[in-house]
C-alpha atoms as a PDB file:
ATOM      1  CA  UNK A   1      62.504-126.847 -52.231  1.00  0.00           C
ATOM      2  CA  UNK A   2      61.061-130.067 -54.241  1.00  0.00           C
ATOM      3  CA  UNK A   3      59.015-127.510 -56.355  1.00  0.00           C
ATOM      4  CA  UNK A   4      62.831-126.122 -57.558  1.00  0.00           C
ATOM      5  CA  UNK A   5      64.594-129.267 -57.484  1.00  0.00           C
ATOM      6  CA  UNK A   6      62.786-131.443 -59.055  1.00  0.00           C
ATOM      7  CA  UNK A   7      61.785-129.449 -62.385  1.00  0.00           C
ATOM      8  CA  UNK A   8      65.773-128.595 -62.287  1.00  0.00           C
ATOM      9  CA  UNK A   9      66.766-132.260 -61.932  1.00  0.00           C
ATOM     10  CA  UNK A  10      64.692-133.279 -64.776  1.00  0.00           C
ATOM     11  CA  UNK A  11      65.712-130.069 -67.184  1.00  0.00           C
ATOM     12  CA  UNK A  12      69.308-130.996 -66.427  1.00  0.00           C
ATOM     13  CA  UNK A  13      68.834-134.438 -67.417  1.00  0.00           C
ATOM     14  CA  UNK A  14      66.904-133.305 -70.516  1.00  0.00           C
ATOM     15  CA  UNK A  15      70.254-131.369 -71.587  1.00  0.00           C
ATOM     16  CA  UNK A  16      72.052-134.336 -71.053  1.00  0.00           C
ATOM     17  CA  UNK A  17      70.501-137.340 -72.693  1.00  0.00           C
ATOM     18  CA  UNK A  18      69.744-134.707 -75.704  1.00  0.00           C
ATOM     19  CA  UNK A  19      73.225-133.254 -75.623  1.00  0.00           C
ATOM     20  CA  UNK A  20      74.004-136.966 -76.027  1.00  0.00           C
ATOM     21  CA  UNK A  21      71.743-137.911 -78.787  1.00  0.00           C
ATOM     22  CA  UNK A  22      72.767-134.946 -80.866  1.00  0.00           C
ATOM     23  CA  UNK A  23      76.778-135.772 -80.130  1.00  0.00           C
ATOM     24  CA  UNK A  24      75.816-139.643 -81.195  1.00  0.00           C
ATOM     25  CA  UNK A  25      74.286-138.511 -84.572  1.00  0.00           C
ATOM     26  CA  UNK A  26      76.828-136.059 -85.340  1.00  0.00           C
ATOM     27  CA  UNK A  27      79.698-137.861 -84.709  1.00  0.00           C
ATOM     28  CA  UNK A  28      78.362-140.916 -86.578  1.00  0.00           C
ATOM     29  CA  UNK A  29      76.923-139.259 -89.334  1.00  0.00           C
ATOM     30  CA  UNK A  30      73.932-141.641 -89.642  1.00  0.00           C
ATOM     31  CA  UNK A  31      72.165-139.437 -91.759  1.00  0.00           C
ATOM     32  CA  UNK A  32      74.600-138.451 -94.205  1.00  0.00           C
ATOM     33  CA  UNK A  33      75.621-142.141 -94.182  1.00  0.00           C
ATOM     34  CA  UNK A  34      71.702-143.517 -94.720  1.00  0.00           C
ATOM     35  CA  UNK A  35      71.650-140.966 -97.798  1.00  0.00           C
ATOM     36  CA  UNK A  36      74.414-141.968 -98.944  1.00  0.00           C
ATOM     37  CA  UNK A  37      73.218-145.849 -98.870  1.00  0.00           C
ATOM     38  CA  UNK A  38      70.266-145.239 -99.792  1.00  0.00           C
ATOM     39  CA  UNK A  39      71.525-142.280-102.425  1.00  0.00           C
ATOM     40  CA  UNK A  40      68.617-139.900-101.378  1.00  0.00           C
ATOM     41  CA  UNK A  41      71.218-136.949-100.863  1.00  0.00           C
ATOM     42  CA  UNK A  42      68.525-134.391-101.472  1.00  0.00           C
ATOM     43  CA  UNK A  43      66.161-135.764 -98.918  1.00  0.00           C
ATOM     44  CA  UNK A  44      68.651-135.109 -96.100  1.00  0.00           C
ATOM     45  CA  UNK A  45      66.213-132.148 -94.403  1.00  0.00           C
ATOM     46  CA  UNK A  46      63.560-134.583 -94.425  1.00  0.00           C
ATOM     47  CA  UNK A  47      65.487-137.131 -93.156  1.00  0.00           C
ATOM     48  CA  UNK A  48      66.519-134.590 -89.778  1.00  0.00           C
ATOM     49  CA  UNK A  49      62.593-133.250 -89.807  1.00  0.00           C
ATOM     50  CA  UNK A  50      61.216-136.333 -89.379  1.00  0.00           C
ATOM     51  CA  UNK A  51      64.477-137.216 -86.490  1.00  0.00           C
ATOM     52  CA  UNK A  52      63.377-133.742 -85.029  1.00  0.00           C
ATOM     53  CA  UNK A  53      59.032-134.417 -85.160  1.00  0.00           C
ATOM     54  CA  UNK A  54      59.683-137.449 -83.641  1.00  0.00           C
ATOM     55  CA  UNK A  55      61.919-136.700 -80.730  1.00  0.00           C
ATOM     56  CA  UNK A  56      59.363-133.989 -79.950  1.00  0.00           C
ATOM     57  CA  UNK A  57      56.304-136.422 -80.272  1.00  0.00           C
ATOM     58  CA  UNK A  58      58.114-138.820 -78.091  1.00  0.00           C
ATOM     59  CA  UNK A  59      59.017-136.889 -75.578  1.00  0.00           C
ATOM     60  CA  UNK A  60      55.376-135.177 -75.181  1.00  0.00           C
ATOM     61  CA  UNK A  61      53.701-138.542 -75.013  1.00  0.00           C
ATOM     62  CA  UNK A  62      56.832-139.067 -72.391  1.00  0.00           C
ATOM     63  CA  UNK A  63      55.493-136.444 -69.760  1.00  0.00           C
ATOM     64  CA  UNK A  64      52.112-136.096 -70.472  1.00  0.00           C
ATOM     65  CA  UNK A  65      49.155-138.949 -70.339  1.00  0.00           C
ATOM     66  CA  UNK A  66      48.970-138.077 -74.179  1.00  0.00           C
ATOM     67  CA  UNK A  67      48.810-141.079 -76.158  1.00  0.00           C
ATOM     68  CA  UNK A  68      48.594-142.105 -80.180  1.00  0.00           C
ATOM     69  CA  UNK A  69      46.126-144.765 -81.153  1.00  0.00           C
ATOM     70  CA  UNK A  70      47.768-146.279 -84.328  1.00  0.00           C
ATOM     71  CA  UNK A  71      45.896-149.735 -84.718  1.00  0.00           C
ATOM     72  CA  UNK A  72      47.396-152.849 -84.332  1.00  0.00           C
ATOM     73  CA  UNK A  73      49.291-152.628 -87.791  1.00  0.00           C
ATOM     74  CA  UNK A  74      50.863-149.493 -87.412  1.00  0.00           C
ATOM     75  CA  UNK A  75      52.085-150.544 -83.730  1.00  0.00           C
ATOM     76  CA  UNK A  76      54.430-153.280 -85.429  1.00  0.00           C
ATOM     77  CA  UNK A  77      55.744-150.744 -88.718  1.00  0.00           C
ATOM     78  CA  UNK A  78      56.625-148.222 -85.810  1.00  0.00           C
ATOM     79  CA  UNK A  79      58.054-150.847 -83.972  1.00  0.00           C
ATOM     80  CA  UNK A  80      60.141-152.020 -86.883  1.00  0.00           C
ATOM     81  CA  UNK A  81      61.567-148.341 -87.491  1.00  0.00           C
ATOM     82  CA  UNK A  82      62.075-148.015 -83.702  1.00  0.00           C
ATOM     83  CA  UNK A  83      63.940-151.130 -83.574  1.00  0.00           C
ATOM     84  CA  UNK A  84      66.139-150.330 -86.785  1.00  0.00           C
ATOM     85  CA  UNK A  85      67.222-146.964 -85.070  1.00  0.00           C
ATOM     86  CA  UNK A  86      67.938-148.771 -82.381  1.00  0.00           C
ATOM     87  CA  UNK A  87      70.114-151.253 -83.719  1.00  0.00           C
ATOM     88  CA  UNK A  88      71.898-148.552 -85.795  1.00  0.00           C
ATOM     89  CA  UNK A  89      72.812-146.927 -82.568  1.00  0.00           C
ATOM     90  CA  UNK A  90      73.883-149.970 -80.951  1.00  0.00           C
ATOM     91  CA  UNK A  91      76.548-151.215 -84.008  1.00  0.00           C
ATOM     92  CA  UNK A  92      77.563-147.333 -83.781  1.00  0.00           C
ATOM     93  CA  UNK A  93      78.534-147.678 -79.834  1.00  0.00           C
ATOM     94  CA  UNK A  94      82.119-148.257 -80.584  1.00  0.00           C
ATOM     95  CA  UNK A  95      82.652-145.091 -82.079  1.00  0.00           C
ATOM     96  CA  UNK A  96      81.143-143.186 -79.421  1.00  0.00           C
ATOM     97  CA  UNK A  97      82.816-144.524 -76.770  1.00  0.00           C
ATOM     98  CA  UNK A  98      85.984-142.306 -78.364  1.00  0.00           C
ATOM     99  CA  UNK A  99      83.745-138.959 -77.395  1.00  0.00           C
ATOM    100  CA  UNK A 100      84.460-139.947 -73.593  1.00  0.00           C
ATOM    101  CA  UNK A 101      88.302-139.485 -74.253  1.00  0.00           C
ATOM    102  CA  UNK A 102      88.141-136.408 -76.583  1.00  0.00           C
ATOM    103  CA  UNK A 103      86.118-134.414 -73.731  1.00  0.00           C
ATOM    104  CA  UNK A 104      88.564-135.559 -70.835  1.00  0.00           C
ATOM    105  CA  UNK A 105      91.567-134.124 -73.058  1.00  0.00           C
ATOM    106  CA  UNK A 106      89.742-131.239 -74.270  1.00  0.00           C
ATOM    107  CA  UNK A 107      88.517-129.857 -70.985  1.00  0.00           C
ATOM    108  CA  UNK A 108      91.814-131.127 -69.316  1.00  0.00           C
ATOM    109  CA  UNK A 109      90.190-133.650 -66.961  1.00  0.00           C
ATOM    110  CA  UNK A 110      92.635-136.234 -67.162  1.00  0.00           C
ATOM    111  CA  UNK A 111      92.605-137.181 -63.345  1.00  0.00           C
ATOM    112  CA  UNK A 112      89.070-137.113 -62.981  1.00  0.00           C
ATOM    113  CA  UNK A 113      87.922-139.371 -65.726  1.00  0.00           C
ATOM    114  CA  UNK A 114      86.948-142.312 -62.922  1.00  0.00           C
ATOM    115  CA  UNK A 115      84.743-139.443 -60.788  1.00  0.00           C
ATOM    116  CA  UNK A 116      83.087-138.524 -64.292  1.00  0.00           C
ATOM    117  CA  UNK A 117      82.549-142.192 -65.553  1.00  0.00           C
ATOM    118  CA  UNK A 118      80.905-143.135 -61.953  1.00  0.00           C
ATOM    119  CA  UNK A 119      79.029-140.104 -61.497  1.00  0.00           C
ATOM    120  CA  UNK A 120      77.113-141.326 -64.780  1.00  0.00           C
ATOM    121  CA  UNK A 121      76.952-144.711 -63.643  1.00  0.00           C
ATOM    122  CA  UNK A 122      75.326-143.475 -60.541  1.00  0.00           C
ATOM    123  CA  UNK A 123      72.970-140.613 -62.514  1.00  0.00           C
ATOM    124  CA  UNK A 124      71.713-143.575 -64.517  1.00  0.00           C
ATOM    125  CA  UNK A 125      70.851-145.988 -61.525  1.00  0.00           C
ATOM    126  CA  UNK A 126      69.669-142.764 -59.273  1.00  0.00           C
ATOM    127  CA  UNK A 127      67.073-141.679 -62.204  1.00  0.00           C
ATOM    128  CA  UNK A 128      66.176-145.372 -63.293  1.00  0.00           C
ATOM    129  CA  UNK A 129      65.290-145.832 -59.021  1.00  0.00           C
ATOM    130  CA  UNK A 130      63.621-142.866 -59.198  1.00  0.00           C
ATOM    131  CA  UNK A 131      61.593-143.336 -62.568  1.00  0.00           C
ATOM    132  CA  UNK A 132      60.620-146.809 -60.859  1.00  0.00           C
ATOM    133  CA  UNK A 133      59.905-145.927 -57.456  1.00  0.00           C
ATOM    134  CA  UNK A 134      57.892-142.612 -57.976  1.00  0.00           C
END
């Protein structure tokens, strides 16, 4: 049963956080809006290569024993970008918080929005117990 379960579990929750990373940069238009700033508009495929390359990388070196040496140098300018995306996604969190709403509505789950809101809360905690306990 574990051998079914478990790879399930983790596919399912794969879907998920992706689903969820694809909504956030859609619905925020960070890359549009960094061209835009930065008025590279005909760099935009690079821009979601490089997005794609290193979702992929990370999530290898995620589930795998894989690892990059980069030096000591290269460890703090990856750090940098990782931090930047980071804090681009955080300022954006206010605007995605409105994608919780639009899904209730559109899939007409207006009296189950407190089951669907705790059943995250407790997918979170269940997978962060399990990531630190196995």
């Amino acid at each position: 049963m574990k051998y079914i379960a478990v790879p399930l579990l983790g596919f399912s929750n794969g879907i998920i956080v992706g689903s969820g990373i694809v909504a956030l940069l859609t619905l925020l238009d960070i890359v549009p809006r960094l061209a835009q700033l930065t008025d590279t508009h005909n760099k935009i495929k690079i821009y979601e290569n490089i997005i794609i390359v290193g979702a992929v990388l990370a999530a290898i070196t995620s589930l795998t024993n894989a690892s990059i040496n980069l030096g000591k140098f290269m460890v703090i300018v990856v750090g940098f970008f990782i931090g930047v995306f980071i804090g681009l996604l955080a300022s954006a969190l206010a605007e995605v918080l409105n994608v919780m709403p639009v899904l209730i509505r559109r899939f007409r789950l207006e009296g189950y929005a407190g089951y669907i809101v705790y059943s995250l809360i407790a997918g979170k905690v269940l997978g962060a117990l399990l990531n630190w306990f196995l």
